[in-house]
PDB file of N, CA and C in Angstrom:
ATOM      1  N   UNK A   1     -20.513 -15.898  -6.785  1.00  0.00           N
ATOM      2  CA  UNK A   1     -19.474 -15.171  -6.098  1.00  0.00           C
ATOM      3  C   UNK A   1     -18.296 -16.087  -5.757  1.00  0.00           C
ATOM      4  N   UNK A   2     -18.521 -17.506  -5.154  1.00  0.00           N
ATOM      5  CA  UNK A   2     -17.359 -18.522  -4.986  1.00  0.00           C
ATOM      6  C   UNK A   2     -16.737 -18.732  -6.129  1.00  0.00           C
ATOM      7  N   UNK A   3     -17.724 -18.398  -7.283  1.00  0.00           N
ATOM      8  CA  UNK A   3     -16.758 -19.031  -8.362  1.00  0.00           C
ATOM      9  C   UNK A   3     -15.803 -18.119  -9.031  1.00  0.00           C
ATOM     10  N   UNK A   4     -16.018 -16.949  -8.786  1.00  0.00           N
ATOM     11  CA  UNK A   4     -15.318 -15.786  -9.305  1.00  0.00           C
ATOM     12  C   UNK A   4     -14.238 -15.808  -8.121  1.00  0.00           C
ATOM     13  N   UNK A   5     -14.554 -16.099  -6.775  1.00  0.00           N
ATOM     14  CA  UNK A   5     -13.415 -15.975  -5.919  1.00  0.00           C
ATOM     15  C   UNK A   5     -12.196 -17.416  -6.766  1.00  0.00           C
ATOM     16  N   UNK A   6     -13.103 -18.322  -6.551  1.00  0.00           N
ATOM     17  CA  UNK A   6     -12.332 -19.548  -7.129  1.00  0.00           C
ATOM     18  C   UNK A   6     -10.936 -19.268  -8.782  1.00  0.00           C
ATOM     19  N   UNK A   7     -11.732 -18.536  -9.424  1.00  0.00           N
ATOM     20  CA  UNK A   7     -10.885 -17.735 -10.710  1.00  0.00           C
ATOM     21  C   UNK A   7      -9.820 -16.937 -10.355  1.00  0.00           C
ATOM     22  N   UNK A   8     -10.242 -16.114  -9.519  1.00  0.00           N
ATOM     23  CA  UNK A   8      -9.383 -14.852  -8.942  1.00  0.00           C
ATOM     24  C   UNK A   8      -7.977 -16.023  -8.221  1.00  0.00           C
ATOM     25  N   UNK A   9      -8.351 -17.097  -7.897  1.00  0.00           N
ATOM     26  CA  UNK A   9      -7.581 -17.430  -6.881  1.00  0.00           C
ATOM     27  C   UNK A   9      -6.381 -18.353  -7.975  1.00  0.00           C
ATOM     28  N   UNK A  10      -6.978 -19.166  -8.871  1.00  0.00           N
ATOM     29  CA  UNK A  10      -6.290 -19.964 -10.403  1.00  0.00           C
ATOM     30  C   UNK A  10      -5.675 -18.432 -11.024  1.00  0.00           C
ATOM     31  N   UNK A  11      -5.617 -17.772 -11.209  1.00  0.00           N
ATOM     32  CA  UNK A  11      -5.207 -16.676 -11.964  1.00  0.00           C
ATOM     33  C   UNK A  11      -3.935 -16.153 -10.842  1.00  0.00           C
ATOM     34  N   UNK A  12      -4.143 -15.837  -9.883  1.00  0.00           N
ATOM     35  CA  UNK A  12      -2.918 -15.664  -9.186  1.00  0.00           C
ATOM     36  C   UNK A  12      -1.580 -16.488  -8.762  1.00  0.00           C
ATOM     37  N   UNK A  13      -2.491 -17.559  -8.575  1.00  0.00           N
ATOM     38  CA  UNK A  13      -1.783 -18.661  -8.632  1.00  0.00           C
ATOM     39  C   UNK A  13      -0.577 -18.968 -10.503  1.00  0.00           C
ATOM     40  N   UNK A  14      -1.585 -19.385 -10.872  1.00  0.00           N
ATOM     41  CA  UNK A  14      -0.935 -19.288 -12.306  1.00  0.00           C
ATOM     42  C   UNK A  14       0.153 -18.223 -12.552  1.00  0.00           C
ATOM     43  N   UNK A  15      -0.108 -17.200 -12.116  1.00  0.00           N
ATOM     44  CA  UNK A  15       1.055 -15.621 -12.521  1.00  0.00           C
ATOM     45  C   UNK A  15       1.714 -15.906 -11.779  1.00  0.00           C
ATOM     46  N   UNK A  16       1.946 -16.458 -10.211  1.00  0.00           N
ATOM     47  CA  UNK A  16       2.955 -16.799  -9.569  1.00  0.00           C
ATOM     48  C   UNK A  16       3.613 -17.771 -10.372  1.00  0.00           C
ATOM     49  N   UNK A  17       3.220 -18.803 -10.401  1.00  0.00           N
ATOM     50  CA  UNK A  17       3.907 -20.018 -11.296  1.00  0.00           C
ATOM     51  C   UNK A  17       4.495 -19.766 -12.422  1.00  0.00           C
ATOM     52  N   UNK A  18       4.358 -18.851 -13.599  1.00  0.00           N
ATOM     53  CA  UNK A  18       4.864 -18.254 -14.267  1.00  0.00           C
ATOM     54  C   UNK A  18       6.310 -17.994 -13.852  1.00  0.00           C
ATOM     55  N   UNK A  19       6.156 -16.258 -12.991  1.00  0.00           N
ATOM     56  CA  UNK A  19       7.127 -16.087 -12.388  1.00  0.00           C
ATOM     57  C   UNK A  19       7.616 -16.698 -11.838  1.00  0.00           C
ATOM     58  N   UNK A  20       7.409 -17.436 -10.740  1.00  0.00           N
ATOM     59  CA  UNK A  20       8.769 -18.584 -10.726  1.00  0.00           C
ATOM     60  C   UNK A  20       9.360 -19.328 -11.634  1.00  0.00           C
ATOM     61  N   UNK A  21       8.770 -19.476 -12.379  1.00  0.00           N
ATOM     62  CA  UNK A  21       9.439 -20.704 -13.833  1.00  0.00           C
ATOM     63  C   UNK A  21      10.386 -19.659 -14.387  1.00  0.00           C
ATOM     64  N   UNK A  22       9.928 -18.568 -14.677  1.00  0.00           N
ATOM     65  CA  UNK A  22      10.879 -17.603 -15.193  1.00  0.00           C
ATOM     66  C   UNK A  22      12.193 -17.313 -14.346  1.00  0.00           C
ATOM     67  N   UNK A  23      11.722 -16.863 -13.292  1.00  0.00           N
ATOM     68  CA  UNK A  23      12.892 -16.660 -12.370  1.00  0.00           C
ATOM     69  C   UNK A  23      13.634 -17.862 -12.408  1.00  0.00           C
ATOM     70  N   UNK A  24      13.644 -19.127 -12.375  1.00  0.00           N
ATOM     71  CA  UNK A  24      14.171 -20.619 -12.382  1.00  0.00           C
ATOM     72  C   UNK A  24      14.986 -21.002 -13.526  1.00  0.00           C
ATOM     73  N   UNK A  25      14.039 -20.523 -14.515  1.00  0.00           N
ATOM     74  CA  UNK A  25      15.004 -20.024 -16.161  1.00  0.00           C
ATOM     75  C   UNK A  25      16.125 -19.720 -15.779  1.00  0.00           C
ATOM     76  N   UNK A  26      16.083 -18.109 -15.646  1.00  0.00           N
ATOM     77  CA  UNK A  26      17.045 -17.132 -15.362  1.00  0.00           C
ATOM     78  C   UNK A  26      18.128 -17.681 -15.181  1.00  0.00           C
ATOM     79  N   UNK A  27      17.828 -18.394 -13.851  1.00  0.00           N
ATOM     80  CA  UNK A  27      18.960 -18.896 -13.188  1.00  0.00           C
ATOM     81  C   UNK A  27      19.819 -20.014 -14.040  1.00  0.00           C
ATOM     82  N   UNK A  28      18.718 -20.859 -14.251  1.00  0.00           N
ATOM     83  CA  UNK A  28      19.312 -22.024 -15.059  1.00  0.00           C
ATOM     84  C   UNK A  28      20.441 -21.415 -15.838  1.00  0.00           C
ATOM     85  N   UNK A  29      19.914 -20.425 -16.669  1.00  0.00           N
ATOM     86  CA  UNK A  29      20.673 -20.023 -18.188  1.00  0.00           C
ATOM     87  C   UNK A  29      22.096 -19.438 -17.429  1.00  0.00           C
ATOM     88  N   UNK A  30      21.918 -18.458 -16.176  1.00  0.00           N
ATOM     89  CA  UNK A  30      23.126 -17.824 -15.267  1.00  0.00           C
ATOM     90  C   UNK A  30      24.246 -19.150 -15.050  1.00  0.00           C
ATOM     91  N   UNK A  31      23.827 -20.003 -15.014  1.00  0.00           N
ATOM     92  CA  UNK A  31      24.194 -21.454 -14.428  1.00  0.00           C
ATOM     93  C   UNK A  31      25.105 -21.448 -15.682  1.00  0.00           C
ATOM     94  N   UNK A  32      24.213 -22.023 -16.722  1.00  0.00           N
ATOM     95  CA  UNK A  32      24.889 -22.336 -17.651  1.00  0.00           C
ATOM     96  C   UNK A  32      25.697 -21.537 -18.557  1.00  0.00           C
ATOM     97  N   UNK A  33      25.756 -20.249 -18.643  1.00  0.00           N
ATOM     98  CA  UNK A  33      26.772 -19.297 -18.803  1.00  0.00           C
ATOM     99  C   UNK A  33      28.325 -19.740 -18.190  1.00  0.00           C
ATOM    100  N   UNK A  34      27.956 -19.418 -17.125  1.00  0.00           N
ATOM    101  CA  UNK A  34      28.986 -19.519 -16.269  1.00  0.00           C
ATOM    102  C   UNK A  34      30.244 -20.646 -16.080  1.00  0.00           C
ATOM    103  N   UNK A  35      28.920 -21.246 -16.554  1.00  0.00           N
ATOM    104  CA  UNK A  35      30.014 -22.973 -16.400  1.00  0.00           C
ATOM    105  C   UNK A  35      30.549 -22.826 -17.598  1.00  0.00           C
ATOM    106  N   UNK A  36      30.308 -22.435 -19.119  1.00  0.00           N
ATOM    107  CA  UNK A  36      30.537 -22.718 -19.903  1.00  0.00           C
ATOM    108  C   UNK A  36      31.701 -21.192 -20.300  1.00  0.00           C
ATOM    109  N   UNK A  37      32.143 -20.438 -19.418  1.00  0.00           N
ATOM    110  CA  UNK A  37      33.061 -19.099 -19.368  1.00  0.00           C
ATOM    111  C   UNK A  37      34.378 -19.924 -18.768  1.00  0.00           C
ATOM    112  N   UNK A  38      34.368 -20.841 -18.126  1.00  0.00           N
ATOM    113  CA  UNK A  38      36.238 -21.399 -18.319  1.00  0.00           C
ATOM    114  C   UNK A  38      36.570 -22.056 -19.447  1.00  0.00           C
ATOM    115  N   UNK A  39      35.401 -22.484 -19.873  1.00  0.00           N
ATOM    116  CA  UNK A  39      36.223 -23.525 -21.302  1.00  0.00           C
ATOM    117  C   UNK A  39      36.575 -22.594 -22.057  1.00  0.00           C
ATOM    118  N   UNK A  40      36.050 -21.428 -22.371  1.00  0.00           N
ATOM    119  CA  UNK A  40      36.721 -20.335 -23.381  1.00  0.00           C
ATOM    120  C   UNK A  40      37.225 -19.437 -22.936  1.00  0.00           C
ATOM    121  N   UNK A  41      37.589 -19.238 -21.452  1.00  0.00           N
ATOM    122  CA  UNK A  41      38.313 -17.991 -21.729  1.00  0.00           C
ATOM    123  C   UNK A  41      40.228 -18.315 -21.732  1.00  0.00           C
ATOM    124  N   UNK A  42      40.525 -19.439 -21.173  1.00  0.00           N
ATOM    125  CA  UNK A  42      41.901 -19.287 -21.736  1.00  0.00           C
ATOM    126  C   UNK A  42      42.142 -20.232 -22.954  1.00  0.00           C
ATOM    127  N   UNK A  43      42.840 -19.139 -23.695  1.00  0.00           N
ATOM    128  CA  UNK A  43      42.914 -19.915 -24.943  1.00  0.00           C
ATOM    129  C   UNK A  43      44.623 -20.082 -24.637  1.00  0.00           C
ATOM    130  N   UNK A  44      45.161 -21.597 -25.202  1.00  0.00           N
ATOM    131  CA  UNK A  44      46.522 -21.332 -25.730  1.00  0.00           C
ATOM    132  C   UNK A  44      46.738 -21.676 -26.730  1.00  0.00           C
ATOM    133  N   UNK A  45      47.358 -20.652 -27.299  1.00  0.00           N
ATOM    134  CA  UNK A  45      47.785 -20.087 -28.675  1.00  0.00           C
ATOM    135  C   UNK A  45      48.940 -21.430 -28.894  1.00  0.00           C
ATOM    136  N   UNK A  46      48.197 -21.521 -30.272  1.00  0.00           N
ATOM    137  CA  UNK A  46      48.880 -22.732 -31.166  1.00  0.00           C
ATOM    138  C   UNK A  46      50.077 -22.445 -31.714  1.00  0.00           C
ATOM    139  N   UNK A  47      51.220 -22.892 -31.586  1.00  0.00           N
ATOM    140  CA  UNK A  47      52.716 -22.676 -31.767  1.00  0.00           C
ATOM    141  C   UNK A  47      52.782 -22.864 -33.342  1.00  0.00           C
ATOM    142  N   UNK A  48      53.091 -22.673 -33.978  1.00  0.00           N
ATOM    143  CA  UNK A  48      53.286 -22.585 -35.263  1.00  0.00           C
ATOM    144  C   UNK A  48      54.437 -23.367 -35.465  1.00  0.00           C
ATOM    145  N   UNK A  49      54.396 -24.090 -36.980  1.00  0.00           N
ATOM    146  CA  UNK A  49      55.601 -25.677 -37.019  1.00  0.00           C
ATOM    147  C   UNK A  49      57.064 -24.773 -37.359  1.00  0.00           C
ATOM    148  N   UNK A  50      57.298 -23.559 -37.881  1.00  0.00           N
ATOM    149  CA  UNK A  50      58.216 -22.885 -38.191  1.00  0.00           C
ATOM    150  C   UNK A  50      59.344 -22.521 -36.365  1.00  0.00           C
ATOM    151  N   UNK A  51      58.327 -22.090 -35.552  1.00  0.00           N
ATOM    152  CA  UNK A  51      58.550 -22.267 -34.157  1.00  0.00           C
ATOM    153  C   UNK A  51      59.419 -23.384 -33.757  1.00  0.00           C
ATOM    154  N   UNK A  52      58.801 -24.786 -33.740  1.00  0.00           N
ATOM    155  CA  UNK A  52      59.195 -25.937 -33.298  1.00  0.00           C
ATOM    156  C   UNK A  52      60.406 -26.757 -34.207  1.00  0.00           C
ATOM    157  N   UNK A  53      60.508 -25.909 -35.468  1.00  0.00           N
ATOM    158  CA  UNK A  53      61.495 -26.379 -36.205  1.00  0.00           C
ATOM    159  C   UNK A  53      62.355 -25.711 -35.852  1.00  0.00           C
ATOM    160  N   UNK A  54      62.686 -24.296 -35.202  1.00  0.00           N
ATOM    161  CA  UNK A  54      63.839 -23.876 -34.705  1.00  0.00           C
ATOM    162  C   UNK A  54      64.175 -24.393 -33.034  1.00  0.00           C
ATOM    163  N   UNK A  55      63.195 -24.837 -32.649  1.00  0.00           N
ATOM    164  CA  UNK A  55      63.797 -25.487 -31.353  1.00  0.00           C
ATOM    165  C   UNK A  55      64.435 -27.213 -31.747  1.00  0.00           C
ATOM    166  N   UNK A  56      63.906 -27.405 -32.778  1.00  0.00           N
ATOM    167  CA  UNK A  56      64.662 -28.843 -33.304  1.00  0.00           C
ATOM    168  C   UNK A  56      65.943 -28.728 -33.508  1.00  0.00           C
ATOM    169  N   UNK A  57      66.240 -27.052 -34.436  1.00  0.00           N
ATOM    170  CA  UNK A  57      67.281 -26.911 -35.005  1.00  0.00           C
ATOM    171  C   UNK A  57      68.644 -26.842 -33.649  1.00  0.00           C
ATOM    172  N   UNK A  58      67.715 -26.128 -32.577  1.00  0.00           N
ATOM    173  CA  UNK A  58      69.089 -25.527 -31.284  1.00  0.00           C
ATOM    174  C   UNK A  58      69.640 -26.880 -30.736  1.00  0.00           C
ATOM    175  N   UNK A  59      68.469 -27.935 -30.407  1.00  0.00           N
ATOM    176  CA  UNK A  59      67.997 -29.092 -29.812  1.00  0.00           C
ATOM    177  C   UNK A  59      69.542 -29.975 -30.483  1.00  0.00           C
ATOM    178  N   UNK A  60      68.986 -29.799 -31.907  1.00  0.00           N
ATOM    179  CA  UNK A  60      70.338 -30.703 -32.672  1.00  0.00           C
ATOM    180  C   UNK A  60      71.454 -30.288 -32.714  1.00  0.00           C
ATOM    181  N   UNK A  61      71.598 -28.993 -32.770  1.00  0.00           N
ATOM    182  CA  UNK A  61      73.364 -28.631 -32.729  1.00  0.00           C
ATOM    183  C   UNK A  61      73.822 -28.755 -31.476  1.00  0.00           C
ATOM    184  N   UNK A  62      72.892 -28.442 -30.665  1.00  0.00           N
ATOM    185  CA  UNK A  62      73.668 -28.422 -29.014  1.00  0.00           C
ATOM    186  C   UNK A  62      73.940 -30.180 -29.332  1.00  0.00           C
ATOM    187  N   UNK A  63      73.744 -30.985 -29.596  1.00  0.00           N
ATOM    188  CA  UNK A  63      74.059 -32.295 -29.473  1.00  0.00           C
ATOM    189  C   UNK A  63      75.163 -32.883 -30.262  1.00  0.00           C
ATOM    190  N   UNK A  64      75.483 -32.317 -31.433  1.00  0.00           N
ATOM    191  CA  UNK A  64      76.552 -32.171 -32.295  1.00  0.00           C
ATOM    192  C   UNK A  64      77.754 -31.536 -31.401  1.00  0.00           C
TER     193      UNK A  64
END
């Protein structure tokens, strides 16, 4: 009978431990989502060289 109590008691134990590891996961991964949602959400858009050649172009006549 102790030893079946003794089982009953490793088995609950164990399913707790589980669930916490899981729940601990969870979080971890929430963690790491999160941190990793500013590096991508602003993007700035790459100017194109056709762009920067007309600000060369204003750049130089205003100086002329």
């Amino acid at each position: 009978m102790i030893a079946m109590l003794h089982f009953a008691t490793l088995v609950i134990a164990t399913m707790f431990a589980v669930a916490a590891a899981a729940a601990f996961n969870w979080l971890l991964l929430q963690a790491t989502f999160r941190m990793m949602r500013p590096a991508t959400a602003k993007r700035i858009p790459v100017r194109t060289a056709l762009v920067r050649g007309a600000e060369l172009a204003r750049a130089f006549a205003a100086q002329r």
